[in-house]
N, C-alpha and C. Protein backbone atom coordinates (compact mmCIF):
# COMPACT_ATOMS: atom_id res chain seq x y z
N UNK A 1 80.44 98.81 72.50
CA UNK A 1 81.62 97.99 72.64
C UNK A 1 82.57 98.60 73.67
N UNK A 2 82.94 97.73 74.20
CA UNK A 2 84.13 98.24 75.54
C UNK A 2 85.29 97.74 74.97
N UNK A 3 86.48 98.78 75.22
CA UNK A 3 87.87 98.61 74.44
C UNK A 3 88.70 98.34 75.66
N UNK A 4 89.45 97.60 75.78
CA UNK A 4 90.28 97.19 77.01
C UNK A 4 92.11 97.24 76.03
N UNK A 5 92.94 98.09 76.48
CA UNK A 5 94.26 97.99 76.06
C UNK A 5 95.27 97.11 77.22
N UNK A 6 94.92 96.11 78.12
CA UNK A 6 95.09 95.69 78.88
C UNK A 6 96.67 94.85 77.89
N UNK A 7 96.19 94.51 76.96
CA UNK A 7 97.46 93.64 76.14
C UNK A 7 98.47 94.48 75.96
N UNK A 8 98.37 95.92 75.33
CA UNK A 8 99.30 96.72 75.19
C UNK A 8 99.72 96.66 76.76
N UNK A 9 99.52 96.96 77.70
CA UNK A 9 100.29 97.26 78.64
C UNK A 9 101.39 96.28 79.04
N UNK A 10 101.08 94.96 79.11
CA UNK A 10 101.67 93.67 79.15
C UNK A 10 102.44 93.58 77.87
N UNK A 11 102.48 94.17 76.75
CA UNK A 11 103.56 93.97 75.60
C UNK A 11 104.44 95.01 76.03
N UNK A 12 104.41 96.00 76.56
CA UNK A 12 105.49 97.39 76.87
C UNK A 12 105.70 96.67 78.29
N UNK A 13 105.65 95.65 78.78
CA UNK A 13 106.09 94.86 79.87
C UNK A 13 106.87 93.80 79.73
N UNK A 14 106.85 92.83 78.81
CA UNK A 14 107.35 92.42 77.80
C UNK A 14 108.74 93.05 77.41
N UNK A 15 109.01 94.12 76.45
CA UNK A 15 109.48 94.72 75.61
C UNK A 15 110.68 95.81 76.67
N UNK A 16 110.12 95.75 77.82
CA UNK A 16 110.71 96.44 78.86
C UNK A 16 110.94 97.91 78.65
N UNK A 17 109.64 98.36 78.39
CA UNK A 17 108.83 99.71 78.06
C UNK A 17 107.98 100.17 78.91
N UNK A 18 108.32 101.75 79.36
CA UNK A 18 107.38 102.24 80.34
C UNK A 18 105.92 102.83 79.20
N UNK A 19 105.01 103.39 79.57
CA UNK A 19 104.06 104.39 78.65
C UNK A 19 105.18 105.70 78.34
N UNK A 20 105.94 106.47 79.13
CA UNK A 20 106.52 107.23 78.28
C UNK A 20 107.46 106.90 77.59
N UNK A 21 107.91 105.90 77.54
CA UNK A 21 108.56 105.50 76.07
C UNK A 21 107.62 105.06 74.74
N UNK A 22 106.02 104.57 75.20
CA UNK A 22 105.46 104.15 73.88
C UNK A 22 105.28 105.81 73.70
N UNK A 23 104.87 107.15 74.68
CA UNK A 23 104.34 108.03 73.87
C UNK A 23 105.15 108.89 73.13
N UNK A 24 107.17 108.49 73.58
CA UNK A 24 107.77 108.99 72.92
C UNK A 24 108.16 108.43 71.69
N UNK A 25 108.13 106.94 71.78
CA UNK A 25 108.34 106.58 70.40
C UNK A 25 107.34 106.68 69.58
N UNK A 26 106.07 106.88 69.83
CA UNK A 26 105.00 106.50 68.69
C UNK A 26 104.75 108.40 68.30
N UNK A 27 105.35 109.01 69.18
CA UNK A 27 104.62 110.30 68.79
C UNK A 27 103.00 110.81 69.24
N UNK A 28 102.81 109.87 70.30
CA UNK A 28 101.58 110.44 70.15
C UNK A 28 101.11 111.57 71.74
N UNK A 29 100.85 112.23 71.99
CA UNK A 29 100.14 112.84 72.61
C UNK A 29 99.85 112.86 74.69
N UNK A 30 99.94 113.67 75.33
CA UNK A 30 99.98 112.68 76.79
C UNK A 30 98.31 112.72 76.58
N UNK A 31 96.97 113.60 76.39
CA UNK A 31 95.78 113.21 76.09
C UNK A 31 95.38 111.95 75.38
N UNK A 32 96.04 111.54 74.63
CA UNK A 32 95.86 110.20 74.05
C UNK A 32 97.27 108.91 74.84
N UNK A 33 97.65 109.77 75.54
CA UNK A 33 98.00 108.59 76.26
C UNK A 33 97.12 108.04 77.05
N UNK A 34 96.67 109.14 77.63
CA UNK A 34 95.41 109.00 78.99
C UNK A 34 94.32 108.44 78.26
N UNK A 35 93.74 108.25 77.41
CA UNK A 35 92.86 107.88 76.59
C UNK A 35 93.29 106.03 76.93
N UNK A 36 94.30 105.82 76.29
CA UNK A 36 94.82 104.41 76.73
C UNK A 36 94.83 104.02 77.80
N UNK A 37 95.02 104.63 78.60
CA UNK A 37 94.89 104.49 79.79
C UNK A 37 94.22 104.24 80.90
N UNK A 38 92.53 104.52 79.95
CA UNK A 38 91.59 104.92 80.48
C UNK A 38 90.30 104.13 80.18
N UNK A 39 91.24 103.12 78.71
CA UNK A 39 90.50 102.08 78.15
C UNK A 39 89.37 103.06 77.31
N UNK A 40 89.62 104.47 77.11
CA UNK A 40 88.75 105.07 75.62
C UNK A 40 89.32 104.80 74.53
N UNK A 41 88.64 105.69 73.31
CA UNK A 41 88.26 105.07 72.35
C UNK A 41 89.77 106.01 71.35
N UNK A 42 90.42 106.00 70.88
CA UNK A 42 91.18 106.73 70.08
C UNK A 42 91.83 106.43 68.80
N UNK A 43 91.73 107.11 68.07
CA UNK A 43 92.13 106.72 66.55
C UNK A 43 92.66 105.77 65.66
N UNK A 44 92.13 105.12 64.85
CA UNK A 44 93.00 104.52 64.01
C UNK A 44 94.27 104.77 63.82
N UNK A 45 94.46 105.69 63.41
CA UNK A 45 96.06 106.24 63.33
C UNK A 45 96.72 106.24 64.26
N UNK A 46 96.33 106.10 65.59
CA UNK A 46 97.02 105.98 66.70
C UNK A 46 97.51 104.71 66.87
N UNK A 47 95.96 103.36 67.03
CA UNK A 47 96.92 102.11 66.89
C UNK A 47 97.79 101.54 65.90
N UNK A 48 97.43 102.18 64.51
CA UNK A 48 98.10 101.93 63.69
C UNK A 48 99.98 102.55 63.75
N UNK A 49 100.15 103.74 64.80
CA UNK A 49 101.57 103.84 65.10
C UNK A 49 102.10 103.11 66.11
N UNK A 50 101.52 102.78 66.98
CA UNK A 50 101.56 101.70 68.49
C UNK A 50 102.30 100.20 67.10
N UNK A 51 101.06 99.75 66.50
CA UNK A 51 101.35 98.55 65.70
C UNK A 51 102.46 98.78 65.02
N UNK A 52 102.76 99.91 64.30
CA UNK A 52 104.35 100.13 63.40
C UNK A 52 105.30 99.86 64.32
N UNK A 53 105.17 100.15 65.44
CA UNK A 53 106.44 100.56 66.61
C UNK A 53 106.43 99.72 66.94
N UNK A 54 106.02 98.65 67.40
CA UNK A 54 106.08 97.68 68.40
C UNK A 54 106.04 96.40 67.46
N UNK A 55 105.57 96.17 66.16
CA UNK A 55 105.64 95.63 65.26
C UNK A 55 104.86 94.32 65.80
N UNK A 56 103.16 94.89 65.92
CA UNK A 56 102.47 93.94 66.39
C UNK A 56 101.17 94.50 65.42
N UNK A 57 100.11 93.29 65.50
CA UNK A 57 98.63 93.58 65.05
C UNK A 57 97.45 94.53 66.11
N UNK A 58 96.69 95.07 66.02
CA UNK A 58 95.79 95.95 66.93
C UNK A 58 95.39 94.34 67.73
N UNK A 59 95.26 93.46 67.55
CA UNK A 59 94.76 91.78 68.01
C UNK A 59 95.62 91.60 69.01
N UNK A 60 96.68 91.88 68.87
CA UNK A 60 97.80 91.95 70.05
C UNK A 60 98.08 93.14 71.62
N UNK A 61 97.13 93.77 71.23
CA UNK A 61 97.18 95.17 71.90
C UNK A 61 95.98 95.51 72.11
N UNK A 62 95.08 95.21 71.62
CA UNK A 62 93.19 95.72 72.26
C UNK A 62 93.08 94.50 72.28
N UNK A 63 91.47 94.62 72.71
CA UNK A 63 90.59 93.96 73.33
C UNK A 63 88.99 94.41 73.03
N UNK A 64 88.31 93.47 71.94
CA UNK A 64 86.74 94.38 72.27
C UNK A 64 85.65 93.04 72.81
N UNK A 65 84.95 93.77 73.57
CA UNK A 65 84.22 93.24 74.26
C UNK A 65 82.78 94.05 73.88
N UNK A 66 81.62 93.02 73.71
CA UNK A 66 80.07 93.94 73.99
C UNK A 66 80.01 94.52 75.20
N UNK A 67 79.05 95.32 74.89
CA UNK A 67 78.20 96.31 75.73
C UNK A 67 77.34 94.96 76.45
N UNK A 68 77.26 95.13 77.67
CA UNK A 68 76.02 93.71 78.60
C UNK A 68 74.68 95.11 78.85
């Protein structure tokens, strides 16, 4: 499966949020920023603080797609 965070970026666009404001508000990490960034794969607990903060579903913010 290929993970695309293409939505998150467009909601912190939206919301009139750079990435270092999601990684300061959510707490998470600049390695797991880059992870987002990079369209890898990173924790439940991670989108699950993105989703608290931004007060959205992971449906709103990823993207999965098959493997071709």
């Amino acid at each position: 499966m290929a993970i695309s965070y293409n939505k998150l970026w467009k909601l912190l666009i939206d919301k009139g949020m750079k990435k270092m404001d999601l990684r300061d508000v959510c707490k998470i990490s600049p390695s797991t920023l880059s992870k987002l960034s990079k369209n890898q794969p990173v924790s439940i607990e991670v989108i699950q603080k993105i989703c608290n903060e931004l007060d959205c579903t992971s449906a709103d913010i990823m993207d999965l797609t098959p493997d071709e």
